[in-house]
Protein backbone atom coordinates (compact mmCIF):
# COMPACT_ATOMS: atom_id res chain seq x y z
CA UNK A 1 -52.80 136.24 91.56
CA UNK A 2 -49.00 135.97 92.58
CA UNK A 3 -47.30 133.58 91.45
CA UNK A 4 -46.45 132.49 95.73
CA UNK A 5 -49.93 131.84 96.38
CA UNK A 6 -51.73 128.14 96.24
CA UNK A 7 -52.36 127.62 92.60
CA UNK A 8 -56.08 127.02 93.58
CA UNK A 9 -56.93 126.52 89.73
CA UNK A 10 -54.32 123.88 89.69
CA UNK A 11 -55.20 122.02 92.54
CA UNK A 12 -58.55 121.65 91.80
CA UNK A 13 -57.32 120.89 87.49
CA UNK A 14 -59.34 123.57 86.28
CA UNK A 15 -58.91 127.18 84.61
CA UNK A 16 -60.17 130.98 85.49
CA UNK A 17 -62.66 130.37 82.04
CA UNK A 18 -63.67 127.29 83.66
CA UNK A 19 -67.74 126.97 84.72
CA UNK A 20 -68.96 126.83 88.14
CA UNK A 21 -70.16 123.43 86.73
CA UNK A 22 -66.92 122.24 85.89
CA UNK A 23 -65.41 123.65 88.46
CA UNK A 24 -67.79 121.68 90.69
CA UNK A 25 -67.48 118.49 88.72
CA UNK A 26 -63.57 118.88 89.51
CA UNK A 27 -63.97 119.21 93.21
CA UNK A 28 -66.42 116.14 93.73
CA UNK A 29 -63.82 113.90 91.93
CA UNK A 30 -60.73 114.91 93.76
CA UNK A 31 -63.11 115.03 96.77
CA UNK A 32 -64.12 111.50 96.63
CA UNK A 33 -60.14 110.77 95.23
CA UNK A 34 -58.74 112.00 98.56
CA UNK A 35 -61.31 111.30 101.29
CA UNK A 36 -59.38 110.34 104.38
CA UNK A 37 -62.38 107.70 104.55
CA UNK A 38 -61.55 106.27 101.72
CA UNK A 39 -58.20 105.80 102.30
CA UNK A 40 -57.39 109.27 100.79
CA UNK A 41 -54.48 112.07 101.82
CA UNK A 42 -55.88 114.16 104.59
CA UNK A 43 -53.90 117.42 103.79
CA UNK A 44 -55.11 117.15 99.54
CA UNK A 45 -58.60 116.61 100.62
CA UNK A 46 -58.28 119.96 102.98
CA UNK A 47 -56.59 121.32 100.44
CA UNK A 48 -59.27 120.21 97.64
CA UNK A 49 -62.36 122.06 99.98
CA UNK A 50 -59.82 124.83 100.26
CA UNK A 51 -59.85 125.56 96.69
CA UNK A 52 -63.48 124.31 95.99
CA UNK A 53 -65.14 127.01 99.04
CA UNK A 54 -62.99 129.75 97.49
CA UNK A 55 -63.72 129.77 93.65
CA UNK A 56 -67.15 128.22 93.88
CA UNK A 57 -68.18 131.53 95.42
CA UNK A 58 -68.06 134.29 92.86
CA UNK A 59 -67.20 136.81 94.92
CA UNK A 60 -64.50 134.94 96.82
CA UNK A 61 -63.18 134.13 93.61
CA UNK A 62 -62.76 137.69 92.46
CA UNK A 63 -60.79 138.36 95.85
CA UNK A 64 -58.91 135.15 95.33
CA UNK A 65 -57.83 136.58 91.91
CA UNK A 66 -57.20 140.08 93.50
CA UNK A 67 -54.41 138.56 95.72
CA UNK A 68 -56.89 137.11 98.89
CA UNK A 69 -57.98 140.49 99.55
CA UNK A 70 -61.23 140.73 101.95
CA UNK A 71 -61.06 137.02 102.13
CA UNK A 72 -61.33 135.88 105.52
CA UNK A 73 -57.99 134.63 107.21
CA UNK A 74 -56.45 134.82 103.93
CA UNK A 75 -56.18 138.89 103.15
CA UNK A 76 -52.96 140.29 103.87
CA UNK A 77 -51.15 136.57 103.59
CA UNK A 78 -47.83 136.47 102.24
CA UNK A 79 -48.50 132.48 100.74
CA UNK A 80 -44.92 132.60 99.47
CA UNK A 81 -43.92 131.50 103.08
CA UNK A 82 -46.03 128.24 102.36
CA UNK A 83 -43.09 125.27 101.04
CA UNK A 84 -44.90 124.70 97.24
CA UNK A 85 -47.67 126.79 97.81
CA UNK A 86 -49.54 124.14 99.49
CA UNK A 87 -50.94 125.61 102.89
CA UNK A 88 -53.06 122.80 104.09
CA UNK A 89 -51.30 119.51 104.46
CA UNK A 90 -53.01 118.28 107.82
CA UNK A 91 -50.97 120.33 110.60
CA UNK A 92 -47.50 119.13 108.54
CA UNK A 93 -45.45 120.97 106.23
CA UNK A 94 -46.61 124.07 107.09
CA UNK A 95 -43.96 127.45 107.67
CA UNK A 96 -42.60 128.34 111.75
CA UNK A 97 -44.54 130.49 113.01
CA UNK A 98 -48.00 130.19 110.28
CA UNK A 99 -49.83 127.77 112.29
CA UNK A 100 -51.80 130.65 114.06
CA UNK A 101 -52.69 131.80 110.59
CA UNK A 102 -54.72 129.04 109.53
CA UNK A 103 -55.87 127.57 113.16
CA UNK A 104 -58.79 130.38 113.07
CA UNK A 105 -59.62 128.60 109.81
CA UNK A 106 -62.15 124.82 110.44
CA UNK A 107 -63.10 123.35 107.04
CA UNK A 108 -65.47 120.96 108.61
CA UNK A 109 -66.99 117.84 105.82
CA UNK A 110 -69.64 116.25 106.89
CA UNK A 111 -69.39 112.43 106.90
CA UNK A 112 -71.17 110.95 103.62
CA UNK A 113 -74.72 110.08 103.74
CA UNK A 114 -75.53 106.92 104.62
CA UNK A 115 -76.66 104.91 100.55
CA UNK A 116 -79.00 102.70 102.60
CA UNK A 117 -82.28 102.89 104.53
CA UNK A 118 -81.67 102.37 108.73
CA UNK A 119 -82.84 98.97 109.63
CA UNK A 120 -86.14 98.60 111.43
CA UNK A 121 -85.15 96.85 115.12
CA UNK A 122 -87.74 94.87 117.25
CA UNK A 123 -86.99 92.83 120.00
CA UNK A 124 -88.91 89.77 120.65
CA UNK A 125 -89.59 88.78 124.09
CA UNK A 126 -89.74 84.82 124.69
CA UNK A 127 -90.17 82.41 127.16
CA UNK A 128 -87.59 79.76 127.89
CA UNK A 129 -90.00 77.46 126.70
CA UNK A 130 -89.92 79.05 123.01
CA UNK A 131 -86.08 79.01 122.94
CA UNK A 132 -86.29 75.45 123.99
CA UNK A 133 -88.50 74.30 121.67
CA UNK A 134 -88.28 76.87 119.04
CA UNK A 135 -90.70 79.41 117.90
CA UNK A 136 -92.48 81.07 114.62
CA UNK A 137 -93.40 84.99 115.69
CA UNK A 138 -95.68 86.94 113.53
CA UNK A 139 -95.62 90.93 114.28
CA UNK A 140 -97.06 93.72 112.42
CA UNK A 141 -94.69 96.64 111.32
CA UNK A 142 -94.84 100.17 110.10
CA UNK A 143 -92.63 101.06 106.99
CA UNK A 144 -91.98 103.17 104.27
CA UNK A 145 -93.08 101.46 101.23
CA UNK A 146 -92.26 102.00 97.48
CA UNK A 147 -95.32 104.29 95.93
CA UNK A 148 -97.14 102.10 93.38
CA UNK A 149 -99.10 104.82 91.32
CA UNK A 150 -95.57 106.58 90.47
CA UNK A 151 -93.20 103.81 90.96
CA UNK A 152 -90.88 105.30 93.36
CA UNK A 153 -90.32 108.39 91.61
CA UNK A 154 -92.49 111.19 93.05
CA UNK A 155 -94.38 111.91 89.83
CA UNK A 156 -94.10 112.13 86.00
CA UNK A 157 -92.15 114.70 83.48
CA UNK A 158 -89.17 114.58 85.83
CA UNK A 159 -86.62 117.57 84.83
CA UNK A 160 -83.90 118.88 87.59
CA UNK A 161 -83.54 122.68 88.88
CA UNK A 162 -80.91 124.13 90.46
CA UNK A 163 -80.56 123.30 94.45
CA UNK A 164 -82.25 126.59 96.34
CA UNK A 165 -80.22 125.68 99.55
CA UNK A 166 -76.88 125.83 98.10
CA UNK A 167 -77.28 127.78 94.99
CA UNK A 168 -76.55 124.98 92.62
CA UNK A 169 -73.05 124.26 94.69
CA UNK A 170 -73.72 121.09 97.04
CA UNK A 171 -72.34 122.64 99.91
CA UNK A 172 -73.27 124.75 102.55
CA UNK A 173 -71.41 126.75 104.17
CA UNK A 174 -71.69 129.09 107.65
CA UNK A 175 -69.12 131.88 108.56
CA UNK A 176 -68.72 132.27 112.24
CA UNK A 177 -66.11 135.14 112.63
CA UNK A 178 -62.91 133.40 110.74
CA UNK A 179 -64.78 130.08 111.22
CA UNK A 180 -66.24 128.54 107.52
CA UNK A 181 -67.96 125.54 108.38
CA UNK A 182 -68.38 123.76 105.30
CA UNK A 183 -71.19 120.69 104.97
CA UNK A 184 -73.21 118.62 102.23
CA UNK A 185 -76.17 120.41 101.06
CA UNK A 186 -78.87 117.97 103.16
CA UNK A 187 -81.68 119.71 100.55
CA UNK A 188 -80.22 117.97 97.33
CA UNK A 189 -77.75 115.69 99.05
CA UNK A 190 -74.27 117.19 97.34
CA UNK A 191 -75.74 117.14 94.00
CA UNK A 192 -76.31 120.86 93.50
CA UNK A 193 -79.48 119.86 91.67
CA UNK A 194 -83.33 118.88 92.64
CA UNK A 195 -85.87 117.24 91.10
CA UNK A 196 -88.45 118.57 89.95
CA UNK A 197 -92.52 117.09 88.13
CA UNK A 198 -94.74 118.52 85.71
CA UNK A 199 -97.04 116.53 87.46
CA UNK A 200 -96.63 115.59 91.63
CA UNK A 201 -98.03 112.21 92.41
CA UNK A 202 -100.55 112.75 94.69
CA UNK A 203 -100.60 109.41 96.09
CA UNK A 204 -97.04 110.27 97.52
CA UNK A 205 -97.15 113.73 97.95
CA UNK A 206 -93.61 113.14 95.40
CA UNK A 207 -91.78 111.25 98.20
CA UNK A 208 -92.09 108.27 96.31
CA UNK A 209 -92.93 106.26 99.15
CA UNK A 210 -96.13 105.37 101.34
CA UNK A 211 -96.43 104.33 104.84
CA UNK A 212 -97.42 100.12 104.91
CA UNK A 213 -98.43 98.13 108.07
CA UNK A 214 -97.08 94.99 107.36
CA UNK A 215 -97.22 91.42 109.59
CA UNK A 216 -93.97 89.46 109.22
CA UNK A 217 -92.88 86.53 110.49
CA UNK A 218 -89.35 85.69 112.30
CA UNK A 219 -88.63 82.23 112.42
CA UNK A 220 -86.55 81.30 116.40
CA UNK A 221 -84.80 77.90 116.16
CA UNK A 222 -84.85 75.11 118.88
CA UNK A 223 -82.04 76.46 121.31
CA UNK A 224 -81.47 79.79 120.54
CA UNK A 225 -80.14 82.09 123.21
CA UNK A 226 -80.65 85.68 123.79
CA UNK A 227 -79.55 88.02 121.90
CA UNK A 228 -80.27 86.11 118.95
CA UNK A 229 -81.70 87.84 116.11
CA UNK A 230 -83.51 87.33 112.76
CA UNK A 231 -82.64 89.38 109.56
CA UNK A 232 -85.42 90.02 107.29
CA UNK A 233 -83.15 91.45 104.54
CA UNK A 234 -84.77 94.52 102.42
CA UNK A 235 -87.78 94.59 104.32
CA UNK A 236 -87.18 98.11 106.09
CA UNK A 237 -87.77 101.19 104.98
CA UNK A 238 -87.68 102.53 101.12
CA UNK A 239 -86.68 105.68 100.36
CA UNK A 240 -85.62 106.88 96.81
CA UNK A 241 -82.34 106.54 95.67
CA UNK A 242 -81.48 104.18 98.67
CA UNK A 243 -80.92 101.02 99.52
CA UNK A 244 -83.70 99.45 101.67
CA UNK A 245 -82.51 98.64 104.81
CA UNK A 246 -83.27 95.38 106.72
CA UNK A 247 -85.65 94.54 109.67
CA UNK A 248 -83.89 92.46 112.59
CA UNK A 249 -85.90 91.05 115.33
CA UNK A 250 -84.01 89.88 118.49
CA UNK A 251 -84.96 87.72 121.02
CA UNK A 252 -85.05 88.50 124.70
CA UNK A 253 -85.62 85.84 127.18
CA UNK A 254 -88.24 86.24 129.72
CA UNK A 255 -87.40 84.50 133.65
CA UNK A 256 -88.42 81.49 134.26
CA UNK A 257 -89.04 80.32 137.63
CA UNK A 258 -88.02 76.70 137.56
CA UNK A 259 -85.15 76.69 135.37
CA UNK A 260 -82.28 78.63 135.09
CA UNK A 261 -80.08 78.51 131.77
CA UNK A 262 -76.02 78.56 131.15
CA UNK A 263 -75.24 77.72 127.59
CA UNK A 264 -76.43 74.22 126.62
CA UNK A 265 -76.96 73.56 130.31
CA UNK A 266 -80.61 73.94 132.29
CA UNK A 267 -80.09 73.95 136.15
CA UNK A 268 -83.71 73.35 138.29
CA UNK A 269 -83.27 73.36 141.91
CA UNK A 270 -84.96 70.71 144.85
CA UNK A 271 -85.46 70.43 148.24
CA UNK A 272 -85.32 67.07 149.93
CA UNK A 273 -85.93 66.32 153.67
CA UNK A 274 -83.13 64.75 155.88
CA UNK A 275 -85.11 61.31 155.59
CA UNK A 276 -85.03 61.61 151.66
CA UNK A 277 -81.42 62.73 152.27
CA UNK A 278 -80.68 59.22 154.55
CA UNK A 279 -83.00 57.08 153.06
CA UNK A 280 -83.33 57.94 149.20
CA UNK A 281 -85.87 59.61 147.44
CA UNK A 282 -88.01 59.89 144.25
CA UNK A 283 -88.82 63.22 142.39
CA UNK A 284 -90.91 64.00 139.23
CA UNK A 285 -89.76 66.89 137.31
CA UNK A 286 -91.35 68.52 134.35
CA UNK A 287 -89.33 69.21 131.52
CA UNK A 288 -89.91 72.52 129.40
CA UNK A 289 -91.86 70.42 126.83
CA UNK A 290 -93.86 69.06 129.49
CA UNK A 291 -91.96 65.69 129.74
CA UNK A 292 -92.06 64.17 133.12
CA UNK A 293 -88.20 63.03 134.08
CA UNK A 294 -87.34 61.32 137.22
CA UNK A 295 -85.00 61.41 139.56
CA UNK A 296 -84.39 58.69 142.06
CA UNK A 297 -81.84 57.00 144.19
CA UNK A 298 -81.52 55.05 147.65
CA UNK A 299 -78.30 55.73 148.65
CA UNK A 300 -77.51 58.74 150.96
CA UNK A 301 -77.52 62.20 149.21
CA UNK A 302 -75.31 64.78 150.68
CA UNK A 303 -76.22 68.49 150.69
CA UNK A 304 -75.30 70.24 147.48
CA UNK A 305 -75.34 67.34 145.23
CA UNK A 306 -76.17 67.27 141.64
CA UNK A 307 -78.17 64.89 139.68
CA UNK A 308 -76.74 65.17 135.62
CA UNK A 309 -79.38 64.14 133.46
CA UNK A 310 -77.31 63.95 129.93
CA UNK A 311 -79.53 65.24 126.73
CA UNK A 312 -82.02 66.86 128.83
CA UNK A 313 -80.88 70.19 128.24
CA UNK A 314 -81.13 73.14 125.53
CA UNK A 315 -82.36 72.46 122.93
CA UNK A 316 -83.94 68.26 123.29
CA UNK A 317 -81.04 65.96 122.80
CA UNK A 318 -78.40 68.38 124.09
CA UNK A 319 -76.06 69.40 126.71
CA UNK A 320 -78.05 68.26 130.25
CA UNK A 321 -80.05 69.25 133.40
CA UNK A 322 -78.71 69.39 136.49
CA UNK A 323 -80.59 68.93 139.36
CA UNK A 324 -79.43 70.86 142.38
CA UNK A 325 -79.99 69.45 145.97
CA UNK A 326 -80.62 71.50 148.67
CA UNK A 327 -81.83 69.45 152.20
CA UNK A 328 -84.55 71.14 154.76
CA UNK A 329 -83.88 69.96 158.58
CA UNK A 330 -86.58 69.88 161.14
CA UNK A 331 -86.99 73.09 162.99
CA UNK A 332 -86.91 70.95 166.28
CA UNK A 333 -86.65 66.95 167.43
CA UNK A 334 -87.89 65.16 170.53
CA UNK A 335 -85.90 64.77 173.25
CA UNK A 336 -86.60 60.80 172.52
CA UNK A 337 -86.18 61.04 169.03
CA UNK A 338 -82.69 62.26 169.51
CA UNK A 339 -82.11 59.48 171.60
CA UNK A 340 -82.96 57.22 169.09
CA UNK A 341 -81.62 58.72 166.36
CA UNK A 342 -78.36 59.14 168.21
CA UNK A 343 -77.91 55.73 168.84
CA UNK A 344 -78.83 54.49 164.95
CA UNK A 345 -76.22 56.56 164.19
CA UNK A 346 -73.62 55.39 166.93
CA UNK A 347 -74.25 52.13 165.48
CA UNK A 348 -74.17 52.54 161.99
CA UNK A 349 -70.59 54.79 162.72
CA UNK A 350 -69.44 51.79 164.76
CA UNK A 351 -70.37 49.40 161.75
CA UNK A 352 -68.42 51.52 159.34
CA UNK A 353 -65.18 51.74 161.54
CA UNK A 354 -64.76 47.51 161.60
């Protein structure tokens, strides 16, 4: 290996005598040292997988050693026009005129898997009347449960074997022409190793987990809105090796046809006739906990008035209910009725004016 090239042996902190286990040990720590994710340099993780894809594979290796040679994208490079031998430093740093070189080249890492379960989501449809008054829901769910007979573990005399999908490496990788797409080994998770039982819990199958139906309860408070959700923490799934995820129920509010809603606020609508309008009126109104309120008043009541009723709204004791007027006219009046109603309200006009 010329002494120009990328010291991949002393990037990754390891020697040509070194094992593909320790050479593998290497690359997960720097890997994990320099995720962008984790707040890592870009261009020394690149740089890291770089290293890792080429002397992880035996044969690559030899080339490597033999000056790049056959290696795709790499044979024929002259690396001493790379400043400090360092080729991949996220699209900086890198020689006029090289970027063509290495463009062809797309080390692709997958994103880590997820350590936890996915949560189990359910939403909850209620009436206004539950979110008034509050509600207790019990629902039945299907989950992945933690196996009993084998405790979680798949079966007994655990001993680990070498990964089948990557060949003991943790990664996968795909060549597309000049493309090496490079991705976690989904069969043993990055680990490079399996496990495997002198005896398979049958129970299981040697998931370590059984499907459960199990009823749950999610408690709604007086007032909630929708949109509001209960967390059952560590009741979703179970899956080996992971967390267990949560189950969240969410409410959804069914339409009501007497009341509408606007925070704390309930709105219910009315129609009066003109006499009620003139003359004053009485109404009975049935709250959402089946409380009769009442609205009255003798003096005139215009069109588009509202009656505030404080402590009558959402939930009992808060915010209030407006009552919304709205005033139906008669279709058609007497000839003599106008008469007289005309000349009430002449006088009453004239009454006003002194």
């Amino acid at each position: 290996m010329a002494s120009s090239s990328p010291d991949y042996y002393k990037i990754l902190g390891v020697s040509k005598t070194s094992s593909p286990d320790e050479i593998k040990k290497a690359y997960r720590k720097l890997a994990l040292t320099h995720h962008p994710d984790k707040g890592g340099d870009a261009g020394k993780f690149q740089a890291v997988g770089t290293a890792y894809e080429v002397l992880s594979d035996p044969q690559k290796k030899n080339q490597y050693d033999n000056k790049g040679k056959g290696i795709p994208g790499l044979d024929g490079v002259n690396f001493s026009q790379f400043p400090g031998g360092f080729p991949f430093q996220g699209g900086h740093g890198m020689a006029p005129g090289m970027g063509s070189v290495f463009s062809s080249m797309m080390f692709k890492m997958a994103k880590p898997e997820s350590t936890r379960t996915d949560d189990i989501k359910h939403v909850m449809s209620l009436s206004l009347e539950d979110l008034y008054a509050g509600k207790t829901c019990k629902l039945a769910i299907s989950r992945s449960i933690m196996c009993v007979t084998c405790k979680g573990e798949g079966g007994s005399g655990k001993h680990e074997l070498s990964c089948t999908g990557c060949a003991g490496r943790g990664m996968r990788h795909i060549h597309k022409g000049n493309t090496v797409t490079r991705s976690v080994c989904m069969r043993c998770k990055g680990q490079g190793k399996t496990t495997g039982f002198e005896k398979v819990c049958n129970r299981c199958t040697s998931k370590g987990s059984v499907k459960d139906r199990t009823v749950i309860e999610a408690v709604f408070p007086p007032g909630c809105v929708q949109g509001y959700s209960v967390t059952l923490k560590n009741m979703g799934d179970y899956c080996k090796d992971k967390e267990v995820g949560d189950v969240i129920i969410t409410a959804s509010q069914k339409p009501n046809k007497n009341f509408k809603r606007t925070g704390k606020t309930l709105q219910h609508d009315i129609v009066i006739t003109l006499k009620d309008s003139l003359c004053g009126f009485k109404r009975e109104i049935i709250q959402l906990d089946g409380r009769i309120l009442v609205v009255k008043t003798d003096d005139i009541t215009p069109a588009g008035h509202k009656f505030s009723i404080l402590g009558e709204g959402i939930p009992r004791n808060h915010g209030k209910l407006e009552v919304n007027v709205a005033i139906s006219y008669p279709e058609k009046l007497e000839e003599s009725v106008k008469k007289q109603l005309s000349e009430i309200l002449d006088k009453s006009e004239t009454v006003e004016n002194k």
